[in-house]
Protein backbone atom coordinates (compact mmCIF):
# COMPACT_ATOMS: atom_id res chain seq x y z
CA UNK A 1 132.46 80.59 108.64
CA UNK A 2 132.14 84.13 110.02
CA UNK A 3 130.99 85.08 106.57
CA UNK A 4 128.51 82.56 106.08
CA UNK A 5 126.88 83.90 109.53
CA UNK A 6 127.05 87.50 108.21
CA UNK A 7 125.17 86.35 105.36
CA UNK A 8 122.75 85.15 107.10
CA UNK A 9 122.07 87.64 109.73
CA UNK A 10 121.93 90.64 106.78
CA UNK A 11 119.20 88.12 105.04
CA UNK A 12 117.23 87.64 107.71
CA UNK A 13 117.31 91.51 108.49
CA UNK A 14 116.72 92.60 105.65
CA UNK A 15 113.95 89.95 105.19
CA UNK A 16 112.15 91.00 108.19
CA UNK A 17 112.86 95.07 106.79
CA UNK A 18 110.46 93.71 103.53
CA UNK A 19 108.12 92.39 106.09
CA UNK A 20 107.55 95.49 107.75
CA UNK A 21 107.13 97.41 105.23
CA UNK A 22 104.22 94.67 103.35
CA UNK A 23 102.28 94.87 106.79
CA UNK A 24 102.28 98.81 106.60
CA UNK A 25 101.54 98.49 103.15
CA UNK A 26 98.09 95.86 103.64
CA UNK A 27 97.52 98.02 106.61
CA UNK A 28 96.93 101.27 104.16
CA UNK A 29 95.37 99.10 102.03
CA UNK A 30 92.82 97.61 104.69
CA UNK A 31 92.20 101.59 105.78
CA UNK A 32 90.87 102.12 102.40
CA UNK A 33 88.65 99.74 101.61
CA UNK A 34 87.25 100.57 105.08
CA UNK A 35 86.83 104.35 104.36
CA UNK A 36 85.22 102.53 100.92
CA UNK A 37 82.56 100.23 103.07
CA UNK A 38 81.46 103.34 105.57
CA UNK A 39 81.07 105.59 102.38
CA UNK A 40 79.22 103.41 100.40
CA UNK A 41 76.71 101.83 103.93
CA UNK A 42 75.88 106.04 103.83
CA UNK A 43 75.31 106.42 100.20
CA UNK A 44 73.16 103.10 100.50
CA UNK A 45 71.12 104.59 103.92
C-alpha cells in the first residue's frame, strides 16, 4: 500500500516538474514571437 502511494506521489511530482518546465518553455517561445511582432510593426512604419 505504502508503495502504491510512493508511486503516486513521485508521478505526480515529477508530472508537475514537466509542467514547469513546458510553461518556461511557451514562455520563451511567446518572448520571441513578441520581439518578432515589435521588429517587424518598425520595419513596416
Amino acid at each position: 500500500m505504502a508503495d502504491s502511494i510512493e508511486f503516486r506521489m513521485n508521478f505526480i511530482v515529477e508530472q508537475q516538474a514537466q509542467f514547469a518546465v513546458d510553461i518556461q518553455h511557451l514562455k520563451e517561445r511567446q518572448a520571441e514571437a513578441q520581439r518578432m511582432i515589435e521588429a517587424n510593426g518598425n520595419m513596416i512604419r
